[in-house]
N, C-alpha and C. Protein backbone atom coordinates (compact mmCIF):
# COMPACT_ATOMS: atom_id res chain seq x y z
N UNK A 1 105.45 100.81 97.41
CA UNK A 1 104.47 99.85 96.92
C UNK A 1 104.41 98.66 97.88
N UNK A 2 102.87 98.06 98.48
CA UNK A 2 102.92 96.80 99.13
C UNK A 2 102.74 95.67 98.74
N UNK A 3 102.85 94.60 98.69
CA UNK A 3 102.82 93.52 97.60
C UNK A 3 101.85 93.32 98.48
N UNK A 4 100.48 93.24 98.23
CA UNK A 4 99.57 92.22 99.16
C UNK A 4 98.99 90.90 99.14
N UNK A 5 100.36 90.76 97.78
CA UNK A 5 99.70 88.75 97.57
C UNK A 5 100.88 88.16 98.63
N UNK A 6 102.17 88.99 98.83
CA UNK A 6 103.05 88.42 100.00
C UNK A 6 102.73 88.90 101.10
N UNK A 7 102.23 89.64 101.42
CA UNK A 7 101.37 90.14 103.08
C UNK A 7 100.78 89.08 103.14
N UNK A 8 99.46 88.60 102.21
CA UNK A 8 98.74 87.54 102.26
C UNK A 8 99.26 86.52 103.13
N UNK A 9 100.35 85.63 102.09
CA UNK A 9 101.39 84.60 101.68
C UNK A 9 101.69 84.58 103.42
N UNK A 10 102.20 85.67 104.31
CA UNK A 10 102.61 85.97 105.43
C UNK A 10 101.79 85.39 106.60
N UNK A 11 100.51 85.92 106.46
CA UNK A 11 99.48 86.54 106.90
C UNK A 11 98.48 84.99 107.07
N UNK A 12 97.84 84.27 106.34
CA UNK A 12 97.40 83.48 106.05
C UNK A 12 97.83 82.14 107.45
N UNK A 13 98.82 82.00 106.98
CA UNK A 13 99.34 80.86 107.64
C UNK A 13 98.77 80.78 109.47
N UNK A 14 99.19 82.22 109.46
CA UNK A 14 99.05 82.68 111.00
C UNK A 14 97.37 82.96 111.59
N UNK A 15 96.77 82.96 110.52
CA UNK A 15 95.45 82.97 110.99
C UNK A 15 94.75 81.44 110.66
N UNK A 16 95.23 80.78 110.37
CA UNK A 16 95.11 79.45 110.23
C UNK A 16 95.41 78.85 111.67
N UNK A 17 96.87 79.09 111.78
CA UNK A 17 96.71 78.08 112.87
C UNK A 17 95.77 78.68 114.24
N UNK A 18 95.38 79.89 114.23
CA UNK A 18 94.61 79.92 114.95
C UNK A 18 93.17 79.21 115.25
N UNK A 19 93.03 78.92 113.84
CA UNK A 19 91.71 78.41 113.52
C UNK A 19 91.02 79.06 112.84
N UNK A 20 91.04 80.16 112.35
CA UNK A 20 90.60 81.52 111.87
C UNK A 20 90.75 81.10 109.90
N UNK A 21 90.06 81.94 109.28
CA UNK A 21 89.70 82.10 107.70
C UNK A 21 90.07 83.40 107.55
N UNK A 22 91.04 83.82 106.61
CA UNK A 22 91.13 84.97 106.33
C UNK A 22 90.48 85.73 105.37
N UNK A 23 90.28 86.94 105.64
CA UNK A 23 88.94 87.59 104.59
C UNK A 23 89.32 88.64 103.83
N UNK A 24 90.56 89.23 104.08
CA UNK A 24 90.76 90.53 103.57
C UNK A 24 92.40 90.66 104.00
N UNK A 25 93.04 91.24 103.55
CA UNK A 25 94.06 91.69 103.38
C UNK A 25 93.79 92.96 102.65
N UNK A 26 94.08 94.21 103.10
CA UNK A 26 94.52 95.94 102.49
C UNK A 26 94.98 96.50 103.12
N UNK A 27 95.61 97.33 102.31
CA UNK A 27 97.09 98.64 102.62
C UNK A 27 96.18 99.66 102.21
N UNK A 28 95.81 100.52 102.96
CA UNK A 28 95.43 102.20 103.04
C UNK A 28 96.45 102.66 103.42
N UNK A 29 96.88 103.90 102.02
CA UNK A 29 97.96 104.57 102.13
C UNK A 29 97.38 106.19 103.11
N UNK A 30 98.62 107.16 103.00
CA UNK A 30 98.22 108.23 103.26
C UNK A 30 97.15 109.00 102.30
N UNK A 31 96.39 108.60 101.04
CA UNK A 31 95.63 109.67 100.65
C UNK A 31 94.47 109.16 101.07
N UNK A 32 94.54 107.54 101.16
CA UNK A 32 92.86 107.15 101.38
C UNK A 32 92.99 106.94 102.91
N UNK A 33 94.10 107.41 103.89
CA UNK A 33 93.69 107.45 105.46
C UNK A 33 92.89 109.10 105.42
N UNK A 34 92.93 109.64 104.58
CA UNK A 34 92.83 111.43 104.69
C UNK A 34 94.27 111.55 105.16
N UNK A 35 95.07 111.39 104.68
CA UNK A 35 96.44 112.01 105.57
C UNK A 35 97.16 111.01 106.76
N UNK A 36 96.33 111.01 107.39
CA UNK A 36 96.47 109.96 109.03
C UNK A 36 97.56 109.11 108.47
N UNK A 37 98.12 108.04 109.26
CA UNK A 37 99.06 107.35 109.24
C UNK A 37 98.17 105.97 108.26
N UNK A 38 99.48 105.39 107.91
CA UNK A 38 98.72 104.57 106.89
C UNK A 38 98.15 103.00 107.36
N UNK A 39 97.59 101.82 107.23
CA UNK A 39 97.20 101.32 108.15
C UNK A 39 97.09 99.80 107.09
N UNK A 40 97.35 98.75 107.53
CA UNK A 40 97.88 97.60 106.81
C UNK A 40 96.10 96.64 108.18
N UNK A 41 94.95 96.41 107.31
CA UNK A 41 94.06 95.96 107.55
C UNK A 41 94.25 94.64 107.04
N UNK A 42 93.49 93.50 108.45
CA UNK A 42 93.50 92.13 108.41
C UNK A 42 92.22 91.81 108.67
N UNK A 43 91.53 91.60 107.91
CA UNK A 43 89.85 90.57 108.77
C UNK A 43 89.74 88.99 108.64
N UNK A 44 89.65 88.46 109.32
CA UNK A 44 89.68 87.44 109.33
C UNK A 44 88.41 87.08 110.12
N UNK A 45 88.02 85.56 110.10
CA UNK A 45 86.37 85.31 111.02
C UNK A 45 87.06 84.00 111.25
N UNK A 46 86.05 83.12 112.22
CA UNK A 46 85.44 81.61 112.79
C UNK A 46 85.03 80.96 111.79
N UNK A 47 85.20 80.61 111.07
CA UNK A 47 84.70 79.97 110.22
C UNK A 47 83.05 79.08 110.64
N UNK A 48 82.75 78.83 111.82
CA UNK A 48 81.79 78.11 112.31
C UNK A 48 80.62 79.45 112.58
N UNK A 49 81.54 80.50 113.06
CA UNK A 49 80.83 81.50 113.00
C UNK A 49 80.50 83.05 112.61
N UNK A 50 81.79 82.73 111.75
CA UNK A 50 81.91 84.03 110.88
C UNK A 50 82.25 85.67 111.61
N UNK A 51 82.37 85.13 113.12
CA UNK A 51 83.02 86.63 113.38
C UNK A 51 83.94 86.32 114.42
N UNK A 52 84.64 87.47 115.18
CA UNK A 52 86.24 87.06 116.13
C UNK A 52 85.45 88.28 116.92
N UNK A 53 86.25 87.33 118.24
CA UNK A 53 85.82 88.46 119.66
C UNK A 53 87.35 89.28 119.77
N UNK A 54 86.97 89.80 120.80
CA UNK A 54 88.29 91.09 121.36
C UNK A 54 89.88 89.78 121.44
N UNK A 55 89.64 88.88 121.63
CA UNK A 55 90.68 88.24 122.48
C UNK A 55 91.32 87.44 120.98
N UNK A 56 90.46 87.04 120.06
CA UNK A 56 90.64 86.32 118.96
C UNK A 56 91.64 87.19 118.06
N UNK A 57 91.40 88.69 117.99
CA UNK A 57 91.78 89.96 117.15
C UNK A 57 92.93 89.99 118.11
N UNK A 58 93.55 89.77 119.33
CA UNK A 58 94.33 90.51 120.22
C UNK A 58 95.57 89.64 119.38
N UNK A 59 95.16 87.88 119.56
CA UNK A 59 96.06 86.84 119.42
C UNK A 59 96.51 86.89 118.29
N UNK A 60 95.46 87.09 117.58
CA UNK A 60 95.98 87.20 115.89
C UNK A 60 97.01 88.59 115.31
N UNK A 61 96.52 89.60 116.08
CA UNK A 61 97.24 90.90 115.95
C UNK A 61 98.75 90.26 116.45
N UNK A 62 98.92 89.63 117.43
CA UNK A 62 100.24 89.19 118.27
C UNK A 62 101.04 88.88 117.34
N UNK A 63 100.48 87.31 116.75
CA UNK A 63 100.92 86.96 116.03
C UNK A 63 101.39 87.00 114.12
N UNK A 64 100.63 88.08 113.79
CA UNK A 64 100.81 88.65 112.81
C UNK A 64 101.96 90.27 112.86
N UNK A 65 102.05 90.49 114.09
CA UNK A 65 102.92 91.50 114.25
C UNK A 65 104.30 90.54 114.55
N UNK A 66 104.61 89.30 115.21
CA UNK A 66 105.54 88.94 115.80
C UNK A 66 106.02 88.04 114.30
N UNK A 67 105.34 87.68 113.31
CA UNK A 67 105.76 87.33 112.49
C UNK A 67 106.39 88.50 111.23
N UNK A 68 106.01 89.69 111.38
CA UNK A 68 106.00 90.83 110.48
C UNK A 68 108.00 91.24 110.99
N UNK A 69 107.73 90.91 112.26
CA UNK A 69 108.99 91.37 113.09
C UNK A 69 110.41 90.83 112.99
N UNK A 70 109.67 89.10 112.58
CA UNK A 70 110.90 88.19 112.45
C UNK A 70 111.58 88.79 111.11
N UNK A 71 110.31 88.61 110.38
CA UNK A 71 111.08 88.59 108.39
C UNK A 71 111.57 89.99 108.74
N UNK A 72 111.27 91.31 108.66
CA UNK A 72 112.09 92.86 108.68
C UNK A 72 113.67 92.17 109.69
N UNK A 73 113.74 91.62 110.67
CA UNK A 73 115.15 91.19 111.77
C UNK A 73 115.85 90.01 110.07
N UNK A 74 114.87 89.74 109.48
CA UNK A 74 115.38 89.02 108.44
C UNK A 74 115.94 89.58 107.36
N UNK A 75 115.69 91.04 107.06
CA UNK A 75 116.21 91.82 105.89
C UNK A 75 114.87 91.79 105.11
N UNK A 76 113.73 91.38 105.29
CA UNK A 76 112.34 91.66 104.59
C UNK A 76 111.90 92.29 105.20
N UNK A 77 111.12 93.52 104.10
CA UNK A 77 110.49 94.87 104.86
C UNK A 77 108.81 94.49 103.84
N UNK A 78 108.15 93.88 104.48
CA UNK A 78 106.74 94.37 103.86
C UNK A 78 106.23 95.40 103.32
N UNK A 79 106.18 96.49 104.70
CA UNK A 79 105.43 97.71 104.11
C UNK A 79 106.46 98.64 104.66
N UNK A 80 106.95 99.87 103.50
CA UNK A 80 108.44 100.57 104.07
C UNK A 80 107.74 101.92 104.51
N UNK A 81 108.26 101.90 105.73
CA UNK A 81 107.73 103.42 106.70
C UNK A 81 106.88 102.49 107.50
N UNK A 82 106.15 103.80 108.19
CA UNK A 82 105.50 103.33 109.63
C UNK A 82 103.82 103.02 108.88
N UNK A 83 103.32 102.56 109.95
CA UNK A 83 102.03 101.57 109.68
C UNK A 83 100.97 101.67 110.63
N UNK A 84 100.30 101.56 110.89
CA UNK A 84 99.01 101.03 112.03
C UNK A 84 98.61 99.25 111.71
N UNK A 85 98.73 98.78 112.04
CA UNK A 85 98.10 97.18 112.18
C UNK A 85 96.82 97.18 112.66
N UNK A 86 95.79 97.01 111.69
CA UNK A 86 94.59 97.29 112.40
C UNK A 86 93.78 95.47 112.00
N UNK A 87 93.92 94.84 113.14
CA UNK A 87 92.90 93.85 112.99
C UNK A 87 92.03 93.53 113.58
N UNK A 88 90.60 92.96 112.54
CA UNK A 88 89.20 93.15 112.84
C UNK A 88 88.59 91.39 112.29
């Protein structure tokens, strides 16, 4: 099970200080990937302009993976098993 009000809780902060609004937070498991690996989705926008380029998604992916990395080195496991990080 993924808690996605603490993914959020996680998640949020880090697209903030980018400057970024977060829009979505979801966990697609294996039945709704069709099978495929399961995939922990982030959208976030510009608030001035409501969408993120390649480089905006790269930084935010960085930093939402490098924060995912600290808490698990911390004994917190978000999502248990393997994942895809897909941010848009």
């Amino acid at each position: 099970m993924v808690d996605i009000a603490r993914i959020t809780e996680v998640v949020e902060p880090e697209a903030k200080a980018l400057g970024f609004d977060l829009v979505r937070v979801k966990f697609i498991g294996h039945s709704e990937a069709g099978g495929g690996e399961p995939a922990l989705q982030i959208m976030a926008e510009r608030p001035e302009t409501g969408q993120l380029v390649i480089a905006d998604c790269a930084a935010l992916s960085h930093r939402i993976s490098d924060r995912i990395d600290a808490l698990e080195a911390a004994g917190e496991m978000l999502v248990d098993g393997e994942y895809r990080l897909e941010v848009s």
